[in-house]
C-alpha atoms as a PDB file:
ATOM      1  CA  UNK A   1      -1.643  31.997   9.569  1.00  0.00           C
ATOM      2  CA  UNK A   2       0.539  33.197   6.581  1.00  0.00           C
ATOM      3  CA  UNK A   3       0.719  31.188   3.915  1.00  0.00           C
ATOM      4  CA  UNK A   4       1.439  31.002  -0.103  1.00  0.00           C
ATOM      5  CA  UNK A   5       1.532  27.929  -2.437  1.00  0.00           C
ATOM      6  CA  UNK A   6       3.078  27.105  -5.495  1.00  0.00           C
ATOM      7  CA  UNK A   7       1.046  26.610  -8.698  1.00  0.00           C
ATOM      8  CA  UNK A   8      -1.085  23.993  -9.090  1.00  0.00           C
ATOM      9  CA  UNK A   9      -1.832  24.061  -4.971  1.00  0.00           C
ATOM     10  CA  UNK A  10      -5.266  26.017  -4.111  1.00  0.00           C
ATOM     11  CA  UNK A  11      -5.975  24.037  -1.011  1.00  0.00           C
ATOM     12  CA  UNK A  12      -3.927  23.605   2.568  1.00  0.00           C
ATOM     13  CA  UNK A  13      -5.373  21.240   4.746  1.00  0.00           C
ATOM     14  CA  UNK A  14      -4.919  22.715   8.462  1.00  0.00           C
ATOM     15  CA  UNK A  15      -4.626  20.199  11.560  1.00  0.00           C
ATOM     16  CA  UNK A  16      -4.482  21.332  14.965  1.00  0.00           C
ATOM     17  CA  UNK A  17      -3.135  18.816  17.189  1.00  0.00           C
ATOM     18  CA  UNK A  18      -2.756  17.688  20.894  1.00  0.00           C
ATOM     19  CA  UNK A  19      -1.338  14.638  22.926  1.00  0.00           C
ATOM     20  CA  UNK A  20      -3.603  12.141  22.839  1.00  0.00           C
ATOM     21  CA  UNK A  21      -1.868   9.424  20.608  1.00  0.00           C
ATOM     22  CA  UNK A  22      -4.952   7.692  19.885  1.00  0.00           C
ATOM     23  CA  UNK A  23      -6.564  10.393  18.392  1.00  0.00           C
ATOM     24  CA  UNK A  24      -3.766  11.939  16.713  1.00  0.00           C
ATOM     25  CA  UNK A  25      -3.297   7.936  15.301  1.00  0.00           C
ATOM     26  CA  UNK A  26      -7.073   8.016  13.854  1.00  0.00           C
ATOM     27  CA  UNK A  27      -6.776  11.577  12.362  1.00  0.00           C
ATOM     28  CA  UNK A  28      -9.718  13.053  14.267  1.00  0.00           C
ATOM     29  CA  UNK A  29      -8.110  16.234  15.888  1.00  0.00           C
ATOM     30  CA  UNK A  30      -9.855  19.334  14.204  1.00  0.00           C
ATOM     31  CA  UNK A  31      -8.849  20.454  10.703  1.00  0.00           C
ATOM     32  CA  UNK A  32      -9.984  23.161   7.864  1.00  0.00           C
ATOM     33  CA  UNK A  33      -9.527  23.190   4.331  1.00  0.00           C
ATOM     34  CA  UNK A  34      -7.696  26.405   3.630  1.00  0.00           C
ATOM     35  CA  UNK A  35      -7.915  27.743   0.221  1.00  0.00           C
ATOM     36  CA  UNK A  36      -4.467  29.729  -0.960  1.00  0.00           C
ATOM     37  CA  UNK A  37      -2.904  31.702  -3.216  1.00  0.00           C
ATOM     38  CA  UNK A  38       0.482  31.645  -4.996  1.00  0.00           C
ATOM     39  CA  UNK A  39       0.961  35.148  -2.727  1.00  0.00           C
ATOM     40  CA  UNK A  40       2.547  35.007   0.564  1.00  0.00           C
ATOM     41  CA  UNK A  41      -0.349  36.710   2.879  1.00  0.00           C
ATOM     42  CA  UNK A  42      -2.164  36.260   6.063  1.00  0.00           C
ATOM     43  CA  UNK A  43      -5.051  33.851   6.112  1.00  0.00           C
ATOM     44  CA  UNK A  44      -7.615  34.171   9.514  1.00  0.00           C
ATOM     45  CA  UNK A  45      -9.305  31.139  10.477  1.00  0.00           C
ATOM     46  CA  UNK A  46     -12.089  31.563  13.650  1.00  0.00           C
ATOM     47  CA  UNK A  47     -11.477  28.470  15.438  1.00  0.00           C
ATOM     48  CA  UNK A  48     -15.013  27.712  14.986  1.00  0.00           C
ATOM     49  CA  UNK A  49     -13.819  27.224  11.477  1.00  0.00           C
ATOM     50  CA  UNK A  50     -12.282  23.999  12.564  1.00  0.00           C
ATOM     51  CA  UNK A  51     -14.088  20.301  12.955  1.00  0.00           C
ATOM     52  CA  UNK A  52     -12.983  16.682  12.785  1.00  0.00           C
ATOM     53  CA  UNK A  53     -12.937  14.911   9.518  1.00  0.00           C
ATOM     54  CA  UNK A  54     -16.524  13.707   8.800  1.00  0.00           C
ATOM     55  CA  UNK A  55     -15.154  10.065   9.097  1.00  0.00           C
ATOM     56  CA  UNK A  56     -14.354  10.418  12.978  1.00  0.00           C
ATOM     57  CA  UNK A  57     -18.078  10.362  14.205  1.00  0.00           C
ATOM     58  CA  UNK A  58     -17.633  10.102  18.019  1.00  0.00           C
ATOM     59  CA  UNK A  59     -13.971  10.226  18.088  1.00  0.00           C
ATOM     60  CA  UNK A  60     -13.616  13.337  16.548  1.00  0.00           C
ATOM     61  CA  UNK A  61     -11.960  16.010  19.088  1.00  0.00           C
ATOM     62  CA  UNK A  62     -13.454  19.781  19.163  1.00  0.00           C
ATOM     63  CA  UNK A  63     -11.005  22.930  18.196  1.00  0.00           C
ATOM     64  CA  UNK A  64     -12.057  24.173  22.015  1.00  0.00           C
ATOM     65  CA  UNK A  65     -11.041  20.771  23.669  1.00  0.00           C
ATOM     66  CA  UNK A  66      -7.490  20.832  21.292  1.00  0.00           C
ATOM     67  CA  UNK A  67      -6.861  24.014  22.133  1.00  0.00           C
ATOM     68  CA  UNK A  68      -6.489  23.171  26.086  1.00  0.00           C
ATOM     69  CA  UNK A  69      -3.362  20.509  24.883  1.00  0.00           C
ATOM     70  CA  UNK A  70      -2.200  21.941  21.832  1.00  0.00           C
ATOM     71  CA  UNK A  71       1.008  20.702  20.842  1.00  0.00           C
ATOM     72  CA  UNK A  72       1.264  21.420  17.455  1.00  0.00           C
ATOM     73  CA  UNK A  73      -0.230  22.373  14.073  1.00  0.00           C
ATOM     74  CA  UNK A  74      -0.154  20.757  10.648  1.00  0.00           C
ATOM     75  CA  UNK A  75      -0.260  22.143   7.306  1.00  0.00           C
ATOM     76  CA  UNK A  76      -0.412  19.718   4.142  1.00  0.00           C
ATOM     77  CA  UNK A  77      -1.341  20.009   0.891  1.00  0.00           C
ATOM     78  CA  UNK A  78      -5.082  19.422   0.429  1.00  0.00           C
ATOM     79  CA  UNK A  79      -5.656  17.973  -2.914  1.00  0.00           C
ATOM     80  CA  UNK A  80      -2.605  16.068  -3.623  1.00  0.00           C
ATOM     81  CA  UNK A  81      -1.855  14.693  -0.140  1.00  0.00           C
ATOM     82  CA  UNK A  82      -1.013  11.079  -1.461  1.00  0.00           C
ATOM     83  CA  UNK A  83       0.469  11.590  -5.293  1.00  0.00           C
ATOM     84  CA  UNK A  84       4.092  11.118  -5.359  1.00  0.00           C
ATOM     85  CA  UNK A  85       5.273  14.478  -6.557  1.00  0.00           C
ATOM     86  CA  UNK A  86       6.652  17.512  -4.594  1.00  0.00           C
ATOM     87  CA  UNK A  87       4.680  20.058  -3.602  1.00  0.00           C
ATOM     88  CA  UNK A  88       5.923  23.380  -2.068  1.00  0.00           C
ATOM     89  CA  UNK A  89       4.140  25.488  -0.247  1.00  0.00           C
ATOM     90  CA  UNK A  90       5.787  28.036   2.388  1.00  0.00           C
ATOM     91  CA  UNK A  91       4.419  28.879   6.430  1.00  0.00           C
ATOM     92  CA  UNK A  92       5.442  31.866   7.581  1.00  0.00           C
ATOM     93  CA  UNK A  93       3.866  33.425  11.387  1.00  0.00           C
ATOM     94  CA  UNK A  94       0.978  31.501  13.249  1.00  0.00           C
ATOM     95  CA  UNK A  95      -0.598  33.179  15.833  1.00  0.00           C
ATOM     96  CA  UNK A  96      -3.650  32.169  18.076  1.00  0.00           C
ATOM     97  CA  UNK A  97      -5.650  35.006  19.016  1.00  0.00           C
ATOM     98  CA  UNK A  98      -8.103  34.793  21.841  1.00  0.00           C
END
């Protein structure tokens, strides 16, 4: 994944998701807090690196089971998801490797 941030962010919160609308509803596809830099650069991430929040217990989905369905991938800022400010942050190339 490449990514930068803009001061103040040091934190991306990275969601993989599928198409199951009850889990993607509840929040428990896989994610991994990211930490950035203000410098556009690539950022690997083993898959293994992924997990459901700790809040899904039994609903949470594995990074292996996602992966079969993905249909998308979600990057928000970590730290200040829910302050109303802006935040910038820039995605450039994501690329699954097997």
């Amino acid at each position: 994944i490449r990514l930068s941030a803009a001061a103040g962010v040091t934190t991306l919160r990275v969601r993989l998701f599928g198409m199951d609308k009850k889990t993607q509803q509840n929040g428990c596809y896989p994610v991994v807090q990211l930490p950035v830099s203000p410098q556009t650069k690539m950022y690997e991430v083993p898959i293994g690196s992924f997990a459901p929040e700790s809040f899904c217990g039994l609903d949470g989905v594995t990074a292996a089971h996602t992966l079969k369905n993905l249909s998308g991938i979600e990057v928000v800022d970590a730290i200040r998801a829910f302050k109303a400010r802006p935040v910038q942050f820039n995605v450039g190339s994501i690329a699954l490797l097997r």
